[in-house]
Protein backbone atom coordinates (compact mmCIF):
# COMPACT_ATOMS: atom_id res chain seq x y z
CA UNK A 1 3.82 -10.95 -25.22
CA UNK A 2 5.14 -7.61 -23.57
CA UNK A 3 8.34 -6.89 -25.46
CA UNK A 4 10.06 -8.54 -28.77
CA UNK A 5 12.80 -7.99 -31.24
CA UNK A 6 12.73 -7.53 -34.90
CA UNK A 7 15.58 -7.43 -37.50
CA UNK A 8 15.19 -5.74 -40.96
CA UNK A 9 12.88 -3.41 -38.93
CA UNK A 10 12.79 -0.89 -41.86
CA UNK A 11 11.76 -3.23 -44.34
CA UNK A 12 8.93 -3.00 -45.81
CA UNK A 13 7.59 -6.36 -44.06
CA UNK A 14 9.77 -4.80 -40.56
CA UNK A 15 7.42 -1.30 -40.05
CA UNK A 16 4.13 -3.04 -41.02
CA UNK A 17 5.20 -5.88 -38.41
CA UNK A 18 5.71 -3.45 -36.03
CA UNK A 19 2.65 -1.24 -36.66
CA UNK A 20 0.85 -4.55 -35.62
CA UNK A 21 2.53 -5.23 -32.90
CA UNK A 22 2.33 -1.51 -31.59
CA UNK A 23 -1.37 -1.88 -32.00
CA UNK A 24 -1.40 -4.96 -29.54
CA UNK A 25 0.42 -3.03 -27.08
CA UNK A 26 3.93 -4.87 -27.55
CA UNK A 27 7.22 -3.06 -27.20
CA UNK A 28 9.54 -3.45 -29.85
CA UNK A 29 13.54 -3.53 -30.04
CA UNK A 30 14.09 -2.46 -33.47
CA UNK A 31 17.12 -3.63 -35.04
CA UNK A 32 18.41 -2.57 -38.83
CA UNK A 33 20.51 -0.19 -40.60
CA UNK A 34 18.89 2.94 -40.86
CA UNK A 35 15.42 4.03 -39.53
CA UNK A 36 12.73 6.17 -41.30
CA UNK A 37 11.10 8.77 -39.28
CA UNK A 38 8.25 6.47 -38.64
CA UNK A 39 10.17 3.99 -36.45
CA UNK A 40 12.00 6.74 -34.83
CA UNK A 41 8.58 8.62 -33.67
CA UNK A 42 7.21 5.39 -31.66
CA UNK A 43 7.69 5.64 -28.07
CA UNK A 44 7.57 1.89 -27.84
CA UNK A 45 9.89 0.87 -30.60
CA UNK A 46 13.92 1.26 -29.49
CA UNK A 47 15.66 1.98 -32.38
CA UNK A 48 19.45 -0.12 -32.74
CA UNK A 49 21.50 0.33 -35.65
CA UNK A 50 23.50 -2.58 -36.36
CA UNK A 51 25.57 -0.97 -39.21
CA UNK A 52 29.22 -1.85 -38.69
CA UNK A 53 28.82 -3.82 -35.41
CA UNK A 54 30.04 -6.68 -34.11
CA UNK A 55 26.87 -9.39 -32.24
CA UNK A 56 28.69 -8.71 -28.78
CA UNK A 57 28.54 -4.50 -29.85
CA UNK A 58 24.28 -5.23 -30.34
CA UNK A 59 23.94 -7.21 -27.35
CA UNK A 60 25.50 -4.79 -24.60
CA UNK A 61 22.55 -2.37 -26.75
CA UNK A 62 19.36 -4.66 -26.71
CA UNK A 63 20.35 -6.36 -23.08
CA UNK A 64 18.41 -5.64 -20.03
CA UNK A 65 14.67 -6.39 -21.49
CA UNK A 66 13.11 -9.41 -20.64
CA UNK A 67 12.17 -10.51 -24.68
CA UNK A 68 9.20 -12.58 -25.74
CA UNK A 69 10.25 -13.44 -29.20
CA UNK A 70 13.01 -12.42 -32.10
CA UNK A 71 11.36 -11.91 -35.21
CA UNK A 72 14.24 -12.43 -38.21
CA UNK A 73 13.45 -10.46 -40.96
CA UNK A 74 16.85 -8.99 -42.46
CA UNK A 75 17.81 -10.62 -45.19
CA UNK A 76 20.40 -8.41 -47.75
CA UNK A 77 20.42 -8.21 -51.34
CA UNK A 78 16.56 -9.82 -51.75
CA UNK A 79 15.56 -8.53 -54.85
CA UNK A 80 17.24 -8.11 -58.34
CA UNK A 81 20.91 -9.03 -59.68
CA UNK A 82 21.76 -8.45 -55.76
CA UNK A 83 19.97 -12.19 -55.39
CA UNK A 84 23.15 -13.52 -57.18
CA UNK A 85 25.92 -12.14 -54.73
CA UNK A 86 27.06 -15.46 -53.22
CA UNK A 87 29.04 -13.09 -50.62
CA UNK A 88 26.03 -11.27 -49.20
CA UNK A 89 23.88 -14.17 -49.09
CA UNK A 90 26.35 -16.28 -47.29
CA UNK A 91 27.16 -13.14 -45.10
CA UNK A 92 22.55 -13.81 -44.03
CA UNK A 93 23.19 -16.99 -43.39
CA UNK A 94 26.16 -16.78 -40.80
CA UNK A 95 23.76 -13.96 -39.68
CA UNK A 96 20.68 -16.57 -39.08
CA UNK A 97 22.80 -18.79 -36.70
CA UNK A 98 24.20 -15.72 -34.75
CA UNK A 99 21.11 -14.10 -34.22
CA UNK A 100 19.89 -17.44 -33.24
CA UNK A 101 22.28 -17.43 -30.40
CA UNK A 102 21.98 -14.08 -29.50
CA UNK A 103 18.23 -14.58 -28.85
CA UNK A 104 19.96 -17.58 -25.99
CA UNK A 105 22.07 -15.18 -24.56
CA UNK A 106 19.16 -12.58 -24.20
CA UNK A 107 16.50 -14.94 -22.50
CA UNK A 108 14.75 -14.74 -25.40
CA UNK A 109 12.73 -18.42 -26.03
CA UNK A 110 11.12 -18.02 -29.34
CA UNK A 111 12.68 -17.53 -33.11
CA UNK A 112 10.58 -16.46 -36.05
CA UNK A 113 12.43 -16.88 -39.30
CA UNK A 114 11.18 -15.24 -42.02
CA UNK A 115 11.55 -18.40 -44.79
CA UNK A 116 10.88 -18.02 -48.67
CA UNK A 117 8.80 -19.91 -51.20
CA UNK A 118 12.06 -19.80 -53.11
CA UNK A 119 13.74 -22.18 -50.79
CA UNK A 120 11.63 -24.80 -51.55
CA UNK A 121 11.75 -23.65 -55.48
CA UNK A 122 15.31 -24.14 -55.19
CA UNK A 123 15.41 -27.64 -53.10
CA UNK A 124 13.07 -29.11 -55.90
CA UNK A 125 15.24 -27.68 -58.51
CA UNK A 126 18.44 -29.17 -57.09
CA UNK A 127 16.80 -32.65 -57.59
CA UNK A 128 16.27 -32.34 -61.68
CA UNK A 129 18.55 -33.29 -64.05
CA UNK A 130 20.23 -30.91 -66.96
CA UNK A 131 19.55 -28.18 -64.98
CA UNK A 132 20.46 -24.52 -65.96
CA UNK A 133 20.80 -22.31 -62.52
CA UNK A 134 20.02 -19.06 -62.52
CA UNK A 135 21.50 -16.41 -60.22
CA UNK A 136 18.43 -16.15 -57.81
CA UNK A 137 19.06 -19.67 -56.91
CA UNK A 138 21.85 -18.52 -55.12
CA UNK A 139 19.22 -16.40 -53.32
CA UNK A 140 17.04 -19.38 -52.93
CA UNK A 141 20.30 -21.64 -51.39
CA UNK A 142 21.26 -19.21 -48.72
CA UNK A 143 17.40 -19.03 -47.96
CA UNK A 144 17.10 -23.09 -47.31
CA UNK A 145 20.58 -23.00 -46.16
CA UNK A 146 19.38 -20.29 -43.19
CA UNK A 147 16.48 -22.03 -42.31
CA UNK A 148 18.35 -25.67 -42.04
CA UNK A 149 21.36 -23.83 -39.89
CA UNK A 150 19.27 -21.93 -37.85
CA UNK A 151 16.63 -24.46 -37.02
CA UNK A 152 19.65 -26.49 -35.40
CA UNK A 153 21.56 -23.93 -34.02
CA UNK A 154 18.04 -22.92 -32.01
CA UNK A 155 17.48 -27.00 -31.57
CA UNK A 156 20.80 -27.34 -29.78
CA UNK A 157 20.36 -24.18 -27.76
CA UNK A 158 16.77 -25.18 -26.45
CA UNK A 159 14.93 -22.07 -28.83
CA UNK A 160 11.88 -22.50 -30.10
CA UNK A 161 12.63 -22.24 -33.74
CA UNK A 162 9.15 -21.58 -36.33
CA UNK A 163 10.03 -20.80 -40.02
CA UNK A 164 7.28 -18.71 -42.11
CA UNK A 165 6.87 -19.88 -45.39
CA UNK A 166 6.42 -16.23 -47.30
CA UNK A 167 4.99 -16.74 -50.95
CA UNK A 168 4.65 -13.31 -52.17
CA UNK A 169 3.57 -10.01 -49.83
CA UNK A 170 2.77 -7.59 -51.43
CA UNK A 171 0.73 -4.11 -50.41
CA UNK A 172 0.08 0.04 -49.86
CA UNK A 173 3.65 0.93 -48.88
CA UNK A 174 6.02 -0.92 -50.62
CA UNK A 175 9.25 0.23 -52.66
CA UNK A 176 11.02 -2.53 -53.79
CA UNK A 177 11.49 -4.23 -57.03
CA UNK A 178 9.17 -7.31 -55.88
CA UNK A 179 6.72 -8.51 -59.03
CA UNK A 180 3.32 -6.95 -58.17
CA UNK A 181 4.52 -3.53 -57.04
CA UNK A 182 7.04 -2.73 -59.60
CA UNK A 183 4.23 -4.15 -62.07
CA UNK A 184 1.00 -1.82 -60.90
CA UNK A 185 3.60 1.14 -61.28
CA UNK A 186 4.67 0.27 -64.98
CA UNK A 187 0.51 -0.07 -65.90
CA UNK A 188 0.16 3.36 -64.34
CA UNK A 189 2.71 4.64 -66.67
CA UNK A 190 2.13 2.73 -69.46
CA UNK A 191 4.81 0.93 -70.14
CA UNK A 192 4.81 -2.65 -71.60
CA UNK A 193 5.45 -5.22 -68.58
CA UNK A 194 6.75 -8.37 -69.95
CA UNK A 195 6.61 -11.76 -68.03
CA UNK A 196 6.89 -15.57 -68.42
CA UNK A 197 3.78 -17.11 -70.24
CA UNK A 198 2.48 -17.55 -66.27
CA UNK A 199 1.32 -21.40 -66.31
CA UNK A 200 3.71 -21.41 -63.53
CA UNK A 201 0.93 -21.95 -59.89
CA UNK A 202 2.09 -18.61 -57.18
CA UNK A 203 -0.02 -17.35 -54.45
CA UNK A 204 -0.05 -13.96 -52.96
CA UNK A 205 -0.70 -12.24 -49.76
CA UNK A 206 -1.30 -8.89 -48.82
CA UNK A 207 1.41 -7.34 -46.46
CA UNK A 208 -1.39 -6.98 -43.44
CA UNK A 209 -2.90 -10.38 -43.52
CA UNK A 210 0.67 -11.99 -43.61
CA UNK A 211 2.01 -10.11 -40.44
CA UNK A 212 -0.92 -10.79 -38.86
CA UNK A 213 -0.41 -14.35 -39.84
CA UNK A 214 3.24 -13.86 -38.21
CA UNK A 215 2.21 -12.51 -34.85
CA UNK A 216 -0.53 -15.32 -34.42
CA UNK A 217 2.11 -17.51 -35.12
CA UNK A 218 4.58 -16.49 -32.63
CA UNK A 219 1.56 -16.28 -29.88
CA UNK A 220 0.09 -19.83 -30.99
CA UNK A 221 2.46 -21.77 -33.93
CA UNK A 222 4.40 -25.05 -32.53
CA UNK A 223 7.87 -24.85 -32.36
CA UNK A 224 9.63 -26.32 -35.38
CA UNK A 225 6.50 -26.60 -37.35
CA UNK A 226 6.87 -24.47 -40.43
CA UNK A 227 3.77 -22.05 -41.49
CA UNK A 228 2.75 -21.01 -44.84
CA UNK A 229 1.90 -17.68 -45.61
CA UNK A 230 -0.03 -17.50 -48.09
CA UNK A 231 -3.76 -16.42 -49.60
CA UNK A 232 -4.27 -20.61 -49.42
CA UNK A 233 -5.76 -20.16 -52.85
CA UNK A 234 -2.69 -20.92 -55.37
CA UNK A 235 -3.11 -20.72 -59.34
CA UNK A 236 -1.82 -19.76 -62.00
CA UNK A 237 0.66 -16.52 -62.37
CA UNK A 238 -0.81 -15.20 -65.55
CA UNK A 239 -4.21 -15.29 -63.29
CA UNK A 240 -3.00 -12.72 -61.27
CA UNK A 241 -1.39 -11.03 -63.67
CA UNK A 242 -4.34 -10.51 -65.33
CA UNK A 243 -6.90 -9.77 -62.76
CA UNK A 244 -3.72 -6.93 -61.62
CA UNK A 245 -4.33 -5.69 -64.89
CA UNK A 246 -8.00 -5.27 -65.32
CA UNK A 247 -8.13 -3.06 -62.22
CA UNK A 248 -5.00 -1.21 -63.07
CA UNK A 249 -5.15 -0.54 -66.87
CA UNK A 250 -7.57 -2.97 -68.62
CA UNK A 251 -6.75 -2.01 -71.79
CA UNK A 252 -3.01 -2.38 -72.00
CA UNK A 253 -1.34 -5.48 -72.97
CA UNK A 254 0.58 -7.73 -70.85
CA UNK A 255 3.56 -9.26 -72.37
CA UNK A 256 3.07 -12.86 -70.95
CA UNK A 257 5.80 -15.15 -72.63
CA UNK A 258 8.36 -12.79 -73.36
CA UNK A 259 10.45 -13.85 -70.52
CA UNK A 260 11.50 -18.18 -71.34
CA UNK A 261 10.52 -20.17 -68.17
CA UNK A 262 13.68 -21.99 -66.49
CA UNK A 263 12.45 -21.68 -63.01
CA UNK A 264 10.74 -25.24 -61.58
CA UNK A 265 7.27 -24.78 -61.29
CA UNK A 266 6.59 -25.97 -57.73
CA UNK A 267 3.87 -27.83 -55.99
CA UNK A 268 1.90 -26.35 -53.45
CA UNK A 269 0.42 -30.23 -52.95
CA UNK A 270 3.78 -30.15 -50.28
CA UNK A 271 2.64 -27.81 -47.62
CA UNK A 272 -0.57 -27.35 -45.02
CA UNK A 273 -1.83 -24.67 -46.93
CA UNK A 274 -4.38 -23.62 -43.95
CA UNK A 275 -2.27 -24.59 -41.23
CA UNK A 276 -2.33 -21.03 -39.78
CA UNK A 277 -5.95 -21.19 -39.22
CA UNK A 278 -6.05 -24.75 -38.03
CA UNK A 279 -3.04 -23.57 -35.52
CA UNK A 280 -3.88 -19.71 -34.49
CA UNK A 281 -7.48 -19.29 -35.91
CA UNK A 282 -5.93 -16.37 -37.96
CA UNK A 283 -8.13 -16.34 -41.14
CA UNK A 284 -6.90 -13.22 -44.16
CA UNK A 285 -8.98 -10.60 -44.69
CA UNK A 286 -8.08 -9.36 -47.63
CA UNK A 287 -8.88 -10.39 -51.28
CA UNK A 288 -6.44 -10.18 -54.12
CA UNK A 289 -8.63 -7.90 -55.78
CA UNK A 290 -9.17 -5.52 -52.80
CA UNK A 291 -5.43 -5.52 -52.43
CA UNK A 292 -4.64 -4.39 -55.61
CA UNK A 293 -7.04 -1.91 -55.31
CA UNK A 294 -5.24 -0.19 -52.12
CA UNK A 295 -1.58 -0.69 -53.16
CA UNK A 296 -2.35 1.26 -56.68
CA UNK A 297 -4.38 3.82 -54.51
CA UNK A 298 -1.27 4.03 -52.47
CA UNK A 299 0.90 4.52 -55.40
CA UNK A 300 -1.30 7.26 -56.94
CA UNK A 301 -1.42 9.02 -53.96
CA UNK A 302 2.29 9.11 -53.29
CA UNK A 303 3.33 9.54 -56.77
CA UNK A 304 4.59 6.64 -59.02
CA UNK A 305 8.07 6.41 -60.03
């Protein structure tokens, strides 16, 4: 690959995606919007702000390159009561199908889309009986509903269309109000973290083995094969949880089962857990342990909040 685009660039999956693919010599057209001073100090990376503009406004801005792959990462209102805004999420999935189509009209052959563990969560849900929905299913909708829309929109347009199954990145880095990192910064300060009673099975990842995952994919992965990004070692939450808290603050208390479970506890039995190696011969690096380790370093260094 010489040159590719990525949305949701300054994300916190966007600049570490882009740090990779900086470090294998690939140009990047950057697309989000706003842009830190990192982005902005690449010489390879083309900053495009997509605030307030219309899919015809970006293209006249990104055309001209001859593009590799589109990497879709921007997804709005991910984390928080933001998850239940039926508008915004709605809004990501028109977004999905027209950035589908502007990868056609750009020459562009190959479309990464960044898929969620809670899309599956939420198809298995759908299927029970008596059900009580929570907000972040609405989340969890618009994410199967993206990957469903786009995958034909690129199937009728001749694009090679590869979802990534995300579980839960984590890493040195990150701001957002995802579980590990807003965790590790309550343990710093002490304060009580309360969760469900964690028999529920999750997996993590560490932000650099899972876009390293991504870029194999898009050099290697079959088109409409979906990937699973993962550690490929799933068990139970409140075994992470607790491992986190040894290294973090081993003598504070966690407060598993002061949240009620209504979420469906999935099965991972449904997906080729090591389907990445098998496909790319990518194979993660890093250990839960180690990468708790470096994201509370990180947080130490740059001060918690």
């Amino acid at each position: 690959m010489e040159r590719v685009i990525v949305t949701g660039a300054n994300g916190f999956i966007g600049r570490n995606l882009i740090r990779e693919l900086l470090n294998r010599n690939i140009d990047v057209t950057a697309l989000d919007i706003t842009f830190g001073n990192e982005l902005k100090s690449y010489a390879n990376v083309q900053c495009i702000s997509c605030e307030s503009k219309s899919i015809d406004e970006i293209y006249e801005e990104i055309k001209g390159y001859q593009y590799d792959c589109f990497f879709h990462l921007a997804w709005a209102a991910t984390s928080g009561p933001n998850r239940a805004d039926y508008e915004s999420q709605l809004n990501n999935v028109k977004l999905v199908c027209d950035y589908v189509l502007l990868a056609r009209r750009t020459g562009c052959k190959r479309f990464i889309y960044a898929s969620s563990i809670n899309e599956m969560e939420t198809y298995e849900y759908m299927q029970s009986d008596d059900i009580e929905p929570g907000g972040g299913y609405i989340y969890g909708t618009a994410k199967l509903a993206g990957h469903l829309m786009g995958e034909t929109v690129a199937y009728q347009n001749d694009i090679e269309f590869i979802p990534v199954i995300i579980t839960n990145i984590y890493g040195a880095g990150e701001n957002s109000a995802r579980l590990i990192n807003t965790s590790i910064r309550k343990l710093l300060n002490r304060e009580h973290c309360s969760f469900t009673a964690g028999n529920q099975m999750y997996d993590f990842i560490y932000v650099t083995d899972a876009v390293n995952s991504i870029v194999e994919i898009s050099l290697k992965g079959k088109p409409f094969h979906r990937y699973y990004i993962g550690s490929g070692k799933p068990r139970p939450l409140k075994e992470f949880l607790l491992e986190m808290r040894d290294i973090v603050a081993p003598n504070e208390e966690l407060g598993l089962g002061d949240i009620p479970m209504k979420g469906k506890n999935i099965s991972y039995d449904q997906f080729k857990i090591n389907k990445v190696y098998e496909d790319t011969g990518y194979e993660n690096k890093i250990s839960f342990r180690e990468g708790i380790h470096m994201t509370m370093e990180y947080i130490r260094k740059e001060g918690r909040k």
